[in-house]
C-alpha atoms as a PDB file:
ATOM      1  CA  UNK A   1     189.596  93.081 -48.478  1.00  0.00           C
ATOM      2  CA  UNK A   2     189.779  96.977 -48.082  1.00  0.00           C
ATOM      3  CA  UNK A   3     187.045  99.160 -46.392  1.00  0.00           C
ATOM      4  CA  UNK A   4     187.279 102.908 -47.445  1.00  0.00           C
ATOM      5  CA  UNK A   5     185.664 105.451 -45.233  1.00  0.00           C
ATOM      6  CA  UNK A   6     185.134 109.562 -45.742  1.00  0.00           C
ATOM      7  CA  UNK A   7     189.029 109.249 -47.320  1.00  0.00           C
ATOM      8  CA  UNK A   8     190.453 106.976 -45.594  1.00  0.00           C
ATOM      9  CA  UNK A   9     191.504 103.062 -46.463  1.00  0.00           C
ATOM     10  CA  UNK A  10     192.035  99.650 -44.527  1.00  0.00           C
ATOM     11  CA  UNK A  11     193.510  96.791 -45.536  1.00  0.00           C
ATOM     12  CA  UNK A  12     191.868  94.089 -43.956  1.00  0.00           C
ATOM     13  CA  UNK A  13     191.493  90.141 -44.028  1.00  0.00           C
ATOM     14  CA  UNK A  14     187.938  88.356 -44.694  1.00  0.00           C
ATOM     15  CA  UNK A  15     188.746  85.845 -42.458  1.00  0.00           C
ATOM     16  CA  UNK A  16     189.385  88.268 -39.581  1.00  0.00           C
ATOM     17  CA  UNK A  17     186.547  90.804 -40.775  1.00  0.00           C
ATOM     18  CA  UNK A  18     183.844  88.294 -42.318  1.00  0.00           C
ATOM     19  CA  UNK A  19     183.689  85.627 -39.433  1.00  0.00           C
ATOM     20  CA  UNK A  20     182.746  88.371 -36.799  1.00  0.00           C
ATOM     21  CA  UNK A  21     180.032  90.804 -38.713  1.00  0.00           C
ATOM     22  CA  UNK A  22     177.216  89.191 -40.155  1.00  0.00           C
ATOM     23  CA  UNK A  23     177.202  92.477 -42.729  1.00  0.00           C
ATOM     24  CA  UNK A  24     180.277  92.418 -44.071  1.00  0.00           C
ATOM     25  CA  UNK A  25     179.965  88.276 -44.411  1.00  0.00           C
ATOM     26  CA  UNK A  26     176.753  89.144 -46.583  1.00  0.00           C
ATOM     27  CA  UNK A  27     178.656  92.063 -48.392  1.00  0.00           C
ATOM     28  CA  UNK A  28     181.655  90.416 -49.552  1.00  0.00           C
ATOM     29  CA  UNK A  29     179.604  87.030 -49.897  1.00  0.00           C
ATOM     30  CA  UNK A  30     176.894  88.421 -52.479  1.00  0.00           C
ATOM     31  CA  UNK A  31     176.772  89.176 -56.137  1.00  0.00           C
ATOM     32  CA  UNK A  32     177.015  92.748 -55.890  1.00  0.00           C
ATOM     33  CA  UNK A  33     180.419  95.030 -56.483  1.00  0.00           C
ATOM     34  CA  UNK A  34     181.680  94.378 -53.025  1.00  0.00           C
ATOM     35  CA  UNK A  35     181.616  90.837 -52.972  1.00  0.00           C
ATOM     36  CA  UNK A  36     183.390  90.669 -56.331  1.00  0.00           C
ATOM     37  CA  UNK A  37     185.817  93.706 -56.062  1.00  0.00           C
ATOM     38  CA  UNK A  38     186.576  93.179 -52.303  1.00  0.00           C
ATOM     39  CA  UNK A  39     186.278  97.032 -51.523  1.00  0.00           C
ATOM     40  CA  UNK A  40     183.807  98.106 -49.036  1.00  0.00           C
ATOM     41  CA  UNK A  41     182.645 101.781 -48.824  1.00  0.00           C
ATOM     42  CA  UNK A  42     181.311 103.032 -46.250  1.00  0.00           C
ATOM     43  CA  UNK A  43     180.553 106.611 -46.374  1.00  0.00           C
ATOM     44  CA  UNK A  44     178.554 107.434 -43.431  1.00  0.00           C
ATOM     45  CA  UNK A  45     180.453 106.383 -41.094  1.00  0.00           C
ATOM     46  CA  UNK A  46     183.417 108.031 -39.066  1.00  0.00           C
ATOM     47  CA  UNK A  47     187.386 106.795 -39.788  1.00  0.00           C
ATOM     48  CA  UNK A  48     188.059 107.374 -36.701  1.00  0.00           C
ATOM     49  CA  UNK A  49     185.146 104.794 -35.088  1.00  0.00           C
ATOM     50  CA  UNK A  50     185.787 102.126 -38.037  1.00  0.00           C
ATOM     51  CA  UNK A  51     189.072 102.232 -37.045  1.00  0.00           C
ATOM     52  CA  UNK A  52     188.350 101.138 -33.190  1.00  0.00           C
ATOM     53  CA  UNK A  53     186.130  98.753 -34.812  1.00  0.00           C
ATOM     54  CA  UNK A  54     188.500  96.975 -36.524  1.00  0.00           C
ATOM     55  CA  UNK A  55     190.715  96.994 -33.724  1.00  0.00           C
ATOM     56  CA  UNK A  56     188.737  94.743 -31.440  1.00  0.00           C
ATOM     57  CA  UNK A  57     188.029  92.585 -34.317  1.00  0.00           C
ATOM     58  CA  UNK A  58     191.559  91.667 -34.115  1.00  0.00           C
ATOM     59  CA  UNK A  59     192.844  92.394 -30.930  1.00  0.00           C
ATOM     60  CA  UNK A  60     189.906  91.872 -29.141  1.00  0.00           C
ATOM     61  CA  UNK A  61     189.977  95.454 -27.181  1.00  0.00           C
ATOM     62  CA  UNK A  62     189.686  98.901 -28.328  1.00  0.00           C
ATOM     63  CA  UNK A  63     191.408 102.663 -27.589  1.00  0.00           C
ATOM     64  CA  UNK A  64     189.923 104.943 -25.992  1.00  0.00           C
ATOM     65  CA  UNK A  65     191.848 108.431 -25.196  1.00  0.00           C
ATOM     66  CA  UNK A  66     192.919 107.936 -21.317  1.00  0.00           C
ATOM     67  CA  UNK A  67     191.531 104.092 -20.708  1.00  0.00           C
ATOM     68  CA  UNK A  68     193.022 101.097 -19.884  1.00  0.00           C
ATOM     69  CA  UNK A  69     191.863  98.926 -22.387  1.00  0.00           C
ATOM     70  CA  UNK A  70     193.124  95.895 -19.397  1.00  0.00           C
ATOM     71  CA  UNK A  71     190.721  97.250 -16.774  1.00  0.00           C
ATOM     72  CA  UNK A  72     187.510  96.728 -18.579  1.00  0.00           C
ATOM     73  CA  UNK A  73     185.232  93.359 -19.696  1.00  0.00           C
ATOM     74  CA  UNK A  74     186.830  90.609 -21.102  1.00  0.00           C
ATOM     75  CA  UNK A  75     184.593  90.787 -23.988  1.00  0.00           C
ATOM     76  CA  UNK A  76     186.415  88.884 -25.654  1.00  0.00           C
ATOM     77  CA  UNK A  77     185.895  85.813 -23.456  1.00  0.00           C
ATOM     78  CA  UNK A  78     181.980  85.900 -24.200  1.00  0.00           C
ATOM     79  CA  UNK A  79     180.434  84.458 -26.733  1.00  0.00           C
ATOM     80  CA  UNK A  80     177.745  86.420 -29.062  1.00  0.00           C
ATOM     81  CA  UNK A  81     174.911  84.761 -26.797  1.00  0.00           C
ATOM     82  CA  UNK A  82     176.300  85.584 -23.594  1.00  0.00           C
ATOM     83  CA  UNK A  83     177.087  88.897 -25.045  1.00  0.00           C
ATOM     84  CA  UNK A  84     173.539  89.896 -26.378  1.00  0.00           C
ATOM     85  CA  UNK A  85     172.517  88.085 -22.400  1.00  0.00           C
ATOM     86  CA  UNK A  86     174.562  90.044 -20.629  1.00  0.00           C
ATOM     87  CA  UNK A  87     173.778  93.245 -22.283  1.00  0.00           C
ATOM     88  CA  UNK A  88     169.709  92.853 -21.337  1.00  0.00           C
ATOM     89  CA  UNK A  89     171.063  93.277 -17.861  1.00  0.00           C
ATOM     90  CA  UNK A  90     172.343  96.758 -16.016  1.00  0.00           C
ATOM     91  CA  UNK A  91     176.047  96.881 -16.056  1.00  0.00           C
ATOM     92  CA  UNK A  92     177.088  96.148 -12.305  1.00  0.00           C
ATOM     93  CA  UNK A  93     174.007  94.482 -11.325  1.00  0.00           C
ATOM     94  CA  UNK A  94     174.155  91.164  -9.426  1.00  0.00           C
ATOM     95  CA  UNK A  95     172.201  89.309 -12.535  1.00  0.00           C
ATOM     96  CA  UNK A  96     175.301  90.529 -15.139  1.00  0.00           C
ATOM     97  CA  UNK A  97     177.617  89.499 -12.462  1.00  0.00           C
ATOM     98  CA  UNK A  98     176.119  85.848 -12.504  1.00  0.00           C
ATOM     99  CA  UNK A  99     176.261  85.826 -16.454  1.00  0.00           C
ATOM    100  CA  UNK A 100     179.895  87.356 -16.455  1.00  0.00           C
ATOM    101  CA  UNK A 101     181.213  84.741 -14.086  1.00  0.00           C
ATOM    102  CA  UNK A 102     179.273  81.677 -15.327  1.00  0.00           C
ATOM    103  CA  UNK A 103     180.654  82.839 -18.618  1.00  0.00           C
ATOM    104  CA  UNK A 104     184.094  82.615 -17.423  1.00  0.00           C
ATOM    105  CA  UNK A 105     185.133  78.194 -17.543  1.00  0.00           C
ATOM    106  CA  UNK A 106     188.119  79.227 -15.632  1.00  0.00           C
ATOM    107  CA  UNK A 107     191.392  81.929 -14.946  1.00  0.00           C
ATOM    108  CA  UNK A 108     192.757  80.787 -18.599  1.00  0.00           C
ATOM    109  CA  UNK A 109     189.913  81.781 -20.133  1.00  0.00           C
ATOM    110  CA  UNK A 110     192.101  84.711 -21.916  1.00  0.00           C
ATOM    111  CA  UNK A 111     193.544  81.988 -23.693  1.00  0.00           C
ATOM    112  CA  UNK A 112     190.790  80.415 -25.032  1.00  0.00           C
ATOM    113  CA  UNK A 113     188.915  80.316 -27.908  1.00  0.00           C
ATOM    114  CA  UNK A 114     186.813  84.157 -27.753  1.00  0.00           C
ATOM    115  CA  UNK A 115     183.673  85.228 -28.687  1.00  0.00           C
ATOM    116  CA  UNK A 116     182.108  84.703 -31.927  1.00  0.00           C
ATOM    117  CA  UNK A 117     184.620  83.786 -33.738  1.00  0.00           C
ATOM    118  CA  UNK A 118     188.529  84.922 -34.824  1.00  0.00           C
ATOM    119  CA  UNK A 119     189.445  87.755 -31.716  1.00  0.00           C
ATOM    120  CA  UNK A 120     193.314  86.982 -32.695  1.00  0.00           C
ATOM    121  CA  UNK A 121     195.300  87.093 -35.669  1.00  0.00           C
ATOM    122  CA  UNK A 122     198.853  86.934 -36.402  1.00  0.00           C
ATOM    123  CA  UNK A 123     197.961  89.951 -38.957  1.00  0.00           C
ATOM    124  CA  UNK A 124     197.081  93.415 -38.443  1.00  0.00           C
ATOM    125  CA  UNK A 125     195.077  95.606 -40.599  1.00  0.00           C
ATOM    126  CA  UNK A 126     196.547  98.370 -42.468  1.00  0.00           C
ATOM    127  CA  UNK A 127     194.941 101.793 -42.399  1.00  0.00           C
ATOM    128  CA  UNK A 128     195.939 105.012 -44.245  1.00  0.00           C
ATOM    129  CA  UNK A 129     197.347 107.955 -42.010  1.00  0.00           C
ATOM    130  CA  UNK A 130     194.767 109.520 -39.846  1.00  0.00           C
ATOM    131  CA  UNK A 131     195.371 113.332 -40.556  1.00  0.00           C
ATOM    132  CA  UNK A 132     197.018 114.925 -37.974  1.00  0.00           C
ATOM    133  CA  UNK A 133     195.393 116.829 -35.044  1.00  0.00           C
ATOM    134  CA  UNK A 134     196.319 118.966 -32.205  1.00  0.00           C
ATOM    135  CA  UNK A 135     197.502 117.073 -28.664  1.00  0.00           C
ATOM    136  CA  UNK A 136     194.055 116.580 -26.470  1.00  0.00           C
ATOM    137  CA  UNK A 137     193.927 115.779 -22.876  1.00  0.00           C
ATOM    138  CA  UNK A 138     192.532 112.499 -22.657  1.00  0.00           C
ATOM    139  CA  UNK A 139     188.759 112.890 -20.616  1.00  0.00           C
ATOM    140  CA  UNK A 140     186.362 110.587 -19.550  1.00  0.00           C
ATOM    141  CA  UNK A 141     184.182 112.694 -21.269  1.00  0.00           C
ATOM    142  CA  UNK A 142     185.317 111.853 -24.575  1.00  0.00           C
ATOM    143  CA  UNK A 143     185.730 108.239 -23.122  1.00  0.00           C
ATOM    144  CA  UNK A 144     182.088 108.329 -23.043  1.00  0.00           C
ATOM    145  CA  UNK A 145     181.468 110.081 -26.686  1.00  0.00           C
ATOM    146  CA  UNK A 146     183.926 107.348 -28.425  1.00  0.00           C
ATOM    147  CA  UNK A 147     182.394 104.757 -26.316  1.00  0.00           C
ATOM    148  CA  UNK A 148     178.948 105.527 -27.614  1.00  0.00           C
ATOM    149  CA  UNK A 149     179.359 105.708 -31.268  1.00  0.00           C
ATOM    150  CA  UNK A 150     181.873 102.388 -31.312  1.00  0.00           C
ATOM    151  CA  UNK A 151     178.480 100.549 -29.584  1.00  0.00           C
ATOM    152  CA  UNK A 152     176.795 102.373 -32.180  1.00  0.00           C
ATOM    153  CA  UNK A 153     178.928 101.016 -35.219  1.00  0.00           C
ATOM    154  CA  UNK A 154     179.151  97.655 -33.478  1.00  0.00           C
ATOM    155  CA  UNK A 155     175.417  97.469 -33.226  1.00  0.00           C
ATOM    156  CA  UNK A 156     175.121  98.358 -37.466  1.00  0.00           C
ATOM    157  CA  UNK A 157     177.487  95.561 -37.852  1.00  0.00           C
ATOM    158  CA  UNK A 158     176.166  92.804 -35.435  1.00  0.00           C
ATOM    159  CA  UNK A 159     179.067  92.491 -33.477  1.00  0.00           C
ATOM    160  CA  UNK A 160     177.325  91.973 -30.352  1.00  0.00           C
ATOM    161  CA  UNK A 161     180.685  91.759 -27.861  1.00  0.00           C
ATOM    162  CA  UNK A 162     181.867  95.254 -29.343  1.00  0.00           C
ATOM    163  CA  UNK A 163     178.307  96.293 -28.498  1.00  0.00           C
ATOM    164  CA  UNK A 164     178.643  94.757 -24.555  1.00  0.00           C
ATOM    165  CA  UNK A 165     182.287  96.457 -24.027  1.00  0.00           C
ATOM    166  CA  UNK A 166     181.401  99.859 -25.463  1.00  0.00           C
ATOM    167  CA  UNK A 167     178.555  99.963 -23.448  1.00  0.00           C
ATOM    168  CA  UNK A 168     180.083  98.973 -20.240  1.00  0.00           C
ATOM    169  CA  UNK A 169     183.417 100.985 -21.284  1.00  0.00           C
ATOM    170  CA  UNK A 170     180.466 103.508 -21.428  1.00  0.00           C
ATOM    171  CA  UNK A 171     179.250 103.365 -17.997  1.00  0.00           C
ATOM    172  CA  UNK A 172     182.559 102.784 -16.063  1.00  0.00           C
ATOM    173  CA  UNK A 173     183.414 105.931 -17.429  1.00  0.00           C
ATOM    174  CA  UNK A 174     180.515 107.822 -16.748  1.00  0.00           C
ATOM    175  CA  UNK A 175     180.388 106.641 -13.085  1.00  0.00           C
ATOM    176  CA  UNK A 176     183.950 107.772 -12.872  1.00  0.00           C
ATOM    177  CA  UNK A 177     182.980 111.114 -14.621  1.00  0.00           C
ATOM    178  CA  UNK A 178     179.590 111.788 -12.081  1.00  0.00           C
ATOM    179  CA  UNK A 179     182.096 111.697  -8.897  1.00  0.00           C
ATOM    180  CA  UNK A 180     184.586 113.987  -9.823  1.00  0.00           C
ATOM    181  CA  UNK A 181     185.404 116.775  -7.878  1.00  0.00           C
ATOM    182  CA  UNK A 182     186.121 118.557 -10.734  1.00  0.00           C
ATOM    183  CA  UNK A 183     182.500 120.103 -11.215  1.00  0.00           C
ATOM    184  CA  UNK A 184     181.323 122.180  -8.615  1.00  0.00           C
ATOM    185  CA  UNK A 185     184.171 124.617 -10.385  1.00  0.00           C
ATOM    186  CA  UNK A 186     183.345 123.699 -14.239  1.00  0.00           C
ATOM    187  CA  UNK A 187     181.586 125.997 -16.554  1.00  0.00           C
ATOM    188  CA  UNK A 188     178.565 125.523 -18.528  1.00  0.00           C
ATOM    189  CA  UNK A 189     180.339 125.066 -21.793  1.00  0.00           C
ATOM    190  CA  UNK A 190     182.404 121.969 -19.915  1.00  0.00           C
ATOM    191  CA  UNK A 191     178.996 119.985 -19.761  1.00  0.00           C
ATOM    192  CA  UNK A 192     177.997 120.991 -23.375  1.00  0.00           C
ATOM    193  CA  UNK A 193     179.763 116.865 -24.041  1.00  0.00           C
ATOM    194  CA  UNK A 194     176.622 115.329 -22.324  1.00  0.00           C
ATOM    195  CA  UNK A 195     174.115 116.975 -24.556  1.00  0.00           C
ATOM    196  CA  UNK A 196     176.485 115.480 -27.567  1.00  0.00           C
ATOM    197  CA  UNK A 197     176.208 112.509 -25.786  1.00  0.00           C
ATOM    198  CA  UNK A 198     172.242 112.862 -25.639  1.00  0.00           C
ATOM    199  CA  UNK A 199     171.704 113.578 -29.225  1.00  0.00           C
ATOM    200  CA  UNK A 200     174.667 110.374 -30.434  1.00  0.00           C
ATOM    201  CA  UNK A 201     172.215 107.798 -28.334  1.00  0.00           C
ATOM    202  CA  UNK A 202     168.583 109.131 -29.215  1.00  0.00           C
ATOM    203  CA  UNK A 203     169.235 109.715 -33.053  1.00  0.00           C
ATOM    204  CA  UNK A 204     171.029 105.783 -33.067  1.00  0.00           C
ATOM    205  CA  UNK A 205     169.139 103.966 -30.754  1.00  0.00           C
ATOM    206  CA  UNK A 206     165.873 102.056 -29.858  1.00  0.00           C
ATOM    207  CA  UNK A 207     163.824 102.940 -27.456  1.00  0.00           C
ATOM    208  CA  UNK A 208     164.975  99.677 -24.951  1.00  0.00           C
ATOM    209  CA  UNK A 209     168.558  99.579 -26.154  1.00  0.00           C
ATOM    210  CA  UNK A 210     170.428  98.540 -23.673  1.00  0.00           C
ATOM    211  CA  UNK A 211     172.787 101.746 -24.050  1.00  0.00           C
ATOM    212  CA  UNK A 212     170.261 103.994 -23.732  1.00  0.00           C
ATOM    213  CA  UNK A 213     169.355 102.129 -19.841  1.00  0.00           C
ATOM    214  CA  UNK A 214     173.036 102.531 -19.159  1.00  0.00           C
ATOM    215  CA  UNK A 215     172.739 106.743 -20.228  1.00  0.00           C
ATOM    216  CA  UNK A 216     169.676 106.565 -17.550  1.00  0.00           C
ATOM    217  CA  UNK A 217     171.483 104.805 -14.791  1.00  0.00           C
ATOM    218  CA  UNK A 218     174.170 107.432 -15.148  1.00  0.00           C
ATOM    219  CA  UNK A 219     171.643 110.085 -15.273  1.00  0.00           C
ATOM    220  CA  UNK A 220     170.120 108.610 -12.161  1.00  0.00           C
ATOM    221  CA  UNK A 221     173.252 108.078 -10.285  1.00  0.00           C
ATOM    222  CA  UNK A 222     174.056 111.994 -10.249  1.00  0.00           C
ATOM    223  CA  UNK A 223     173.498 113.376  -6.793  1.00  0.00           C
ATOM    224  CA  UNK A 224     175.448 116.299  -6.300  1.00  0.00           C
ATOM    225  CA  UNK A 225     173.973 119.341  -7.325  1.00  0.00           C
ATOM    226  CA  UNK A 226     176.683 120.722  -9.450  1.00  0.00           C
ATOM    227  CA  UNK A 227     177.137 122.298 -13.733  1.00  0.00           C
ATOM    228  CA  UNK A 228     176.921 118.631 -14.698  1.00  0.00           C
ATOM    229  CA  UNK A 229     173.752 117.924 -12.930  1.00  0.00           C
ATOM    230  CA  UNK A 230     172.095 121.357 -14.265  1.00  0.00           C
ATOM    231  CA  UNK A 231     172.984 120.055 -17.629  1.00  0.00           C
ATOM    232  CA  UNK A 232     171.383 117.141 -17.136  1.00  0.00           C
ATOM    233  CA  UNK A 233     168.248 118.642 -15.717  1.00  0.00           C
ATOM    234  CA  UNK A 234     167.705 121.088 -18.974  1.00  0.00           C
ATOM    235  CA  UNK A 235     168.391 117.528 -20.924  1.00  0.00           C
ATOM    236  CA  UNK A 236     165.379 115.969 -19.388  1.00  0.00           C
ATOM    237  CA  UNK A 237     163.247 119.005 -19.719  1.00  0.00           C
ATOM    238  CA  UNK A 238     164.471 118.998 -24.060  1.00  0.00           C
ATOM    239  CA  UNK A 239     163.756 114.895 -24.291  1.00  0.00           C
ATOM    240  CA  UNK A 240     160.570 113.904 -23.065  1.00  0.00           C
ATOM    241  CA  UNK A 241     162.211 110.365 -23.217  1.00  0.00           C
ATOM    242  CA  UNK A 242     165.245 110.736 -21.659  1.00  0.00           C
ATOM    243  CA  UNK A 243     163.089 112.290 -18.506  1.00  0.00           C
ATOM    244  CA  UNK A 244     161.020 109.191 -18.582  1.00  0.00           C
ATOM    245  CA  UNK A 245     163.615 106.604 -18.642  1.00  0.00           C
ATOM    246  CA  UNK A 246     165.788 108.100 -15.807  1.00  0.00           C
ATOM    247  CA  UNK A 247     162.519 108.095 -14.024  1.00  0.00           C
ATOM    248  CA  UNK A 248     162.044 104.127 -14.232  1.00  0.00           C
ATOM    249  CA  UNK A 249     165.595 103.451 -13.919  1.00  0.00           C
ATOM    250  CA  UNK A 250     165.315 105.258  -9.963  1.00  0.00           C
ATOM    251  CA  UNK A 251     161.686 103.333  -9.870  1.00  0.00           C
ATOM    252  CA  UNK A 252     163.564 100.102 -10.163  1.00  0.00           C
ATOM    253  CA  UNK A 253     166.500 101.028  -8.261  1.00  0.00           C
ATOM    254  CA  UNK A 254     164.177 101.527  -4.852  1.00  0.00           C
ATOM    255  CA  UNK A 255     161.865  98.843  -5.448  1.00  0.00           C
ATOM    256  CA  UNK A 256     165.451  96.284  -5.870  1.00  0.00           C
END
């Protein structure tokens, strides 16, 4: 099967693909052009997040600029249950512990049989060339903004272990990020990435999606009174709702 995207082509496999995503099992399943062509279009989305998409569907992980994709989740160990469980609970909190460890039936578990389905293939998808761009430093910061739209992409799809990685890749970062010494000397324009951040959760998400508690908990965990936490501050004041759940999240936090 082949996916095109704003330009761009991958050469993919259904059985890789199909038996992971609910969508694109009902896409190339049905009546209609895709199912009998084989050629999905998808037009609104960005090559760049498709691609990391299709990554973890067969490698199980996904790149993110700067990250080690071995430090974080073993999503792939989960299945979509535990997945969709364990992202109703607060990344780092004692309850997702629990789930993540009675979801682990022992050290192999790497080796097993993953999460909803195919996570390993002896192919690999082929994509066209990504057009070339100029050498970035890798930043947590745009650990967080890739983070947040794969989530995003993984949520449109119904992959629901994408959705639990990218979300805790998401919050590992930005607890990372909140403790750098970096920002009692960074400029205004340096925190302009959180209000991107802001605007890439609110316009994609519901109002108790579980990224959207994870933006709050980072939001609450700010302390130091630096550019970042200004940002944040004028943030709250724009989005009545961003103000209120930050507000709960430190409710909870002191009644726990």
């Amino acid at each position: 099967m082949t996916i095109r995207c704003q330009g761009r082509e991958f050469k993919t496999h259904r059985a890789i693909v199909c038996s992971q995503s609910s969508f694109f099992e009902k896409a190339l399943s049905s009546n209609f052009k895709e199912g009998e062509s084989g050629i999905v279009d998808l037009p609104d989305d960005d090559p760049k997040t498709v691609e990391s998409f299709l990554e973890f569907l067969y490698t199980g992980t996904f790149s993110v600029d700067g990250f080690d994709p071995d430090t974080i989740l073993e999503a792939i160990e989960v299945t979509n249950r535990q997945a969709l469980e364990r992202l109703n609970c607060p990344p780092g909190s004692s309850k997702y512990t629990s789930l993540s460890q009675s979801g682990r039936p022992g050290a192999k578990a790497k080796q097993q049989t993953p999460a909803g389905g195919l996570r390993w293939s002896p192919y690999a998808f082929k994509g066209s060339a990504l057009p070339a761009e100029k050498n970035k430093k890798p930043t947590k910061r745009s650990t967080m903004k890739q983070s947040a739209r794969v989530y995003i992409l993984a949520d449109k799809y119904d992959v629901p272990a994408l959705r639990l990685l990218a979300r805790d890749r998401f919050f590992e970062a930005g607890k990372k990020l909140s403790t750098s010494k970096w920002w009692p000397a960074a400029t205004w324009d340096d925190t302009a990435f959180f209000s991107d951040i802001v605007k890439i959760i609110y316009d994609n998400t519901s109002e108790q999606d579980p990224l959207r508690k994870a933006l709050h908990m980072f939001v609450g965990m700010k302390t130091e009174d630096d550019m970042l936490k200004k940002r944040m501050r004028e943030e709250m004041t724009l989005n009545g709702e961003l103000a209120v759940g930050v507000v709960d999240y430190l409710t909870q936090a002191k009644q726990s």
